[in-house]
N, C-alpha and C. Protein backbone atom coordinates (compact mmCIF):
# COMPACT_ATOMS: atom_id res chain seq x y z
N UNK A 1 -19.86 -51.61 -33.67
CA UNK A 1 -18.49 -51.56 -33.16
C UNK A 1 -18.05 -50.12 -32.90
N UNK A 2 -18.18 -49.33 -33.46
CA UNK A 2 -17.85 -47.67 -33.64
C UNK A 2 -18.02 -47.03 -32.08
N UNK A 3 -19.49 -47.46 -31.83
CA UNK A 3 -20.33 -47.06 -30.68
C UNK A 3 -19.13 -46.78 -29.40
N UNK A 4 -18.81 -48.70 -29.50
CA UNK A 4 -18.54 -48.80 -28.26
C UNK A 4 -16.90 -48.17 -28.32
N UNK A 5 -16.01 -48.53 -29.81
CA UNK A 5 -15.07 -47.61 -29.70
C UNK A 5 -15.18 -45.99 -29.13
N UNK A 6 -16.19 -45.51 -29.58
CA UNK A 6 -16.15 -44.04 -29.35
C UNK A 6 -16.40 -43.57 -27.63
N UNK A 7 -17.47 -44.90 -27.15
CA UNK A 7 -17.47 -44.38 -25.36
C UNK A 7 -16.69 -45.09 -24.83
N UNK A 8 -15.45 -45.86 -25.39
CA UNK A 8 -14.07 -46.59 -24.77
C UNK A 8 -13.30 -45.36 -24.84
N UNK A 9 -13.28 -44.83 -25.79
CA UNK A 9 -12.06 -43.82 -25.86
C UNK A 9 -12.48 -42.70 -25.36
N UNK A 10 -14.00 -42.29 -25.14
CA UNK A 10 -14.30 -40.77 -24.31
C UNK A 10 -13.79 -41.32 -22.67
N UNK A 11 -14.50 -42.23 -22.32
CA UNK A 11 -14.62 -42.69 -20.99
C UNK A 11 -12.90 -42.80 -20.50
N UNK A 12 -12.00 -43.41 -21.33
CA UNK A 12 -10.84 -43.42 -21.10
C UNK A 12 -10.05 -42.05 -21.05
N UNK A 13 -10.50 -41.32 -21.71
CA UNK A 13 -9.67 -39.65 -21.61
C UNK A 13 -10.54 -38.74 -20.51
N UNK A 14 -11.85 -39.62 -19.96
CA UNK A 14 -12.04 -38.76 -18.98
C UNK A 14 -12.56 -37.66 -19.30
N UNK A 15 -13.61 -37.43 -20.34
CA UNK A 15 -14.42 -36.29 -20.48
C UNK A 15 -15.69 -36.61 -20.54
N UNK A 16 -16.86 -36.21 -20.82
CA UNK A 16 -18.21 -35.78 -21.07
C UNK A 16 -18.51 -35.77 -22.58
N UNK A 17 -19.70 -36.66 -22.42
CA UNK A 17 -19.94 -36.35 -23.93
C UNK A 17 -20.35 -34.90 -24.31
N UNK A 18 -20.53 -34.22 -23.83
CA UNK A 18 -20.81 -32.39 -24.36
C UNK A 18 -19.12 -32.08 -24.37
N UNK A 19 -18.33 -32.59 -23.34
CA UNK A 19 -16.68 -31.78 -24.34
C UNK A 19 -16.45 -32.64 -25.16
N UNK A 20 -16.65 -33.84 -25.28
CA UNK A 20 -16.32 -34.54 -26.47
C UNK A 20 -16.73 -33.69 -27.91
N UNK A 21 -18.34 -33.76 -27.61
CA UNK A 21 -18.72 -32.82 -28.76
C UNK A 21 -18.32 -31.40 -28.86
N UNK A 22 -18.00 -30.72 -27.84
CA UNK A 22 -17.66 -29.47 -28.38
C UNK A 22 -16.15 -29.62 -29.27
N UNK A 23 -15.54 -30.50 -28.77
CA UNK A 23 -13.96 -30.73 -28.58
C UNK A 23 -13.70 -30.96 -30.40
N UNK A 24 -15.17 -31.88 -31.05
CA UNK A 24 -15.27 -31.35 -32.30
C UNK A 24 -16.36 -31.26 -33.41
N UNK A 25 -16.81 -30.40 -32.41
CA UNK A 25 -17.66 -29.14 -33.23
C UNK A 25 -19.51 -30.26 -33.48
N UNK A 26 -19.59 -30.55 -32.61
CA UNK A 26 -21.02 -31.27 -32.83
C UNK A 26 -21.90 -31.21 -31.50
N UNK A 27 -23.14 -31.23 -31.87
CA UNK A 27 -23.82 -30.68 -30.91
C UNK A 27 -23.76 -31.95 -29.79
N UNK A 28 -23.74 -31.89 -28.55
CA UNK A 28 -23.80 -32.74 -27.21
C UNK A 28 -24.95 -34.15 -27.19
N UNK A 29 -25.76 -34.09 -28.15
CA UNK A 29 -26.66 -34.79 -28.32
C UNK A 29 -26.12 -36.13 -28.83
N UNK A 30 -25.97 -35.13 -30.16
CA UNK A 30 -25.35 -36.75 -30.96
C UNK A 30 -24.50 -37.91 -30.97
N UNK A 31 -23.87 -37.60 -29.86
CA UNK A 31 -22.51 -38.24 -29.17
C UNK A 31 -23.44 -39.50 -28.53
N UNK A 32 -24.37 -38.99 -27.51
CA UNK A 32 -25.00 -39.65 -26.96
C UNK A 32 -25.80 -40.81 -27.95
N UNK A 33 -26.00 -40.16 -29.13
CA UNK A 33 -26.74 -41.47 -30.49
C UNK A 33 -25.66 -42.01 -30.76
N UNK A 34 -24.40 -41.40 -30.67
CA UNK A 34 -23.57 -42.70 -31.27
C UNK A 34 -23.15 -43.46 -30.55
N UNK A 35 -23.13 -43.30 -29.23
CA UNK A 35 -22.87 -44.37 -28.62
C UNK A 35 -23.74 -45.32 -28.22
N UNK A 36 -24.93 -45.01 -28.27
CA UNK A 36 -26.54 -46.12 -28.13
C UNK A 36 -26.36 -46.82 -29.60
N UNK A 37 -25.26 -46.53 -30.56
CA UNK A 37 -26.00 -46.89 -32.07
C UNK A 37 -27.04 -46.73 -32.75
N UNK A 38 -27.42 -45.84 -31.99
CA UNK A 38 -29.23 -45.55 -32.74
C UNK A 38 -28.81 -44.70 -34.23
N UNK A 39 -27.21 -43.63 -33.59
CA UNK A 39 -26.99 -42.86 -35.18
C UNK A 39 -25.88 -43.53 -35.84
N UNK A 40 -25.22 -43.06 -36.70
CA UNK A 40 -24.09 -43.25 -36.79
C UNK A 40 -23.10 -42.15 -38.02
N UNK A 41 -21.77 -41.90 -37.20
CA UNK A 41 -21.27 -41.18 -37.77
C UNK A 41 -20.90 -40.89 -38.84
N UNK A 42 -21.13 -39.33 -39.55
CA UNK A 42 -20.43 -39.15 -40.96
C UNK A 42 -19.05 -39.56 -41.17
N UNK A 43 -18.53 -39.61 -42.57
CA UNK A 43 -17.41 -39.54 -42.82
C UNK A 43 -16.25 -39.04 -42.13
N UNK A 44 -17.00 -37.26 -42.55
CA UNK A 44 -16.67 -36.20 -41.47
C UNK A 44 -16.41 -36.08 -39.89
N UNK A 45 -17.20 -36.73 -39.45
CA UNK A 45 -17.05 -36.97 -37.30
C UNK A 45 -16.43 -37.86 -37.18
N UNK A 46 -16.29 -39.19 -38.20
CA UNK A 46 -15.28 -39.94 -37.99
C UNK A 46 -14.12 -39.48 -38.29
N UNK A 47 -13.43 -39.21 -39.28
CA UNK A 47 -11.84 -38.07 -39.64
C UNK A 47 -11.77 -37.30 -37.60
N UNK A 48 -12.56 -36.85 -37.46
CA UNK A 48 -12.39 -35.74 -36.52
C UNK A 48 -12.37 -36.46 -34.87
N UNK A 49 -13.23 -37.70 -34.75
CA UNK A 49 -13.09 -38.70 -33.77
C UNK A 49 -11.49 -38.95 -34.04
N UNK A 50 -11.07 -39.25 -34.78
CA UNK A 50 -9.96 -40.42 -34.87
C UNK A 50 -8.65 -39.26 -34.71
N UNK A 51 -8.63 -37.73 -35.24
CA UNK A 51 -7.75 -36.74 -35.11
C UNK A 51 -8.23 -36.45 -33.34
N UNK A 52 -9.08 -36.44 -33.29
CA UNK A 52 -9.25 -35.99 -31.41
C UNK A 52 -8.80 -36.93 -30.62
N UNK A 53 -8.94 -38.37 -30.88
CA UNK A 53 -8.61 -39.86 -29.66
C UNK A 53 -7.14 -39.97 -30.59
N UNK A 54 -6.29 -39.43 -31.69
CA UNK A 54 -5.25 -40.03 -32.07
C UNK A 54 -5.46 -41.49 -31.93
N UNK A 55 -6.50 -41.87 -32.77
CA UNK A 55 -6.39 -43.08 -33.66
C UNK A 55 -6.58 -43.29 -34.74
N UNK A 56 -6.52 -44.91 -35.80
CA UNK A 56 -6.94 -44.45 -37.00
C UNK A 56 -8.36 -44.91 -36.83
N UNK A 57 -8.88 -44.28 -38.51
CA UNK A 57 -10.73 -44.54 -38.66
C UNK A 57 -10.89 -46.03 -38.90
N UNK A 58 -9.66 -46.73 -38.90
CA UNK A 58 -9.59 -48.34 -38.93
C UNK A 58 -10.35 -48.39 -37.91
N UNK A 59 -9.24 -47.83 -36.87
CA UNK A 59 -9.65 -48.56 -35.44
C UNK A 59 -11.30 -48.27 -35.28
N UNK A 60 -11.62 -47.18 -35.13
CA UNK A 60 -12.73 -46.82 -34.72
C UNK A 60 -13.99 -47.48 -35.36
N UNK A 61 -13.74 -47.69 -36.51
CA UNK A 61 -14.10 -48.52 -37.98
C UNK A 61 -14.13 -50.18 -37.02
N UNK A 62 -13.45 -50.71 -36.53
CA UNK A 62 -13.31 -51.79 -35.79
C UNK A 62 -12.58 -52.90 -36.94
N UNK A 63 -11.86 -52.15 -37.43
CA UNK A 63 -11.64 -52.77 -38.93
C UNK A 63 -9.92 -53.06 -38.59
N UNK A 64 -9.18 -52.42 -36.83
CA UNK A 64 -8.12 -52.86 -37.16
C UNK A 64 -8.30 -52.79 -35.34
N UNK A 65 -7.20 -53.23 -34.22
CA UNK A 65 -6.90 -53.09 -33.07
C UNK A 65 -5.62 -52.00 -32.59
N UNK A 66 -5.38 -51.42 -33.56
CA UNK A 66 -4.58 -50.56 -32.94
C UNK A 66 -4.18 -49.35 -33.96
């Protein structure tokens, strides 16, 4: 669920996964694993996903819709 939250909300603000990642502080790569699900995010990139898209880690978590 995370995955597809995270390339709903890049794709919707209209950036790149390399500004996504620069935007907080992770290398351009890994963006790209989290959205295949092959990785999945720390604690840490999640706090910082959810402060960058202004949502909560519910949402992203898929644990709430809004």
């Amino acid at each position: 669920m995370i995955s597809a939250r995270i390339k709903e909300l890049r794709v919707e603000k209209k950036i790149s996964q390399a500004e996504l990642a620069k935007a907080i502080g992770y290398g351009h790569a890994i963006i790209s694993f989290w959205e295949r699900g092959e990785k999945k995010p720390s604690s840490d990139a999640i706090i910082a996903l959810a402060k960058f898209f202004d949502v909560t880690t519910d949402y992203l978590l898929g644990l709430s819709d809004n």
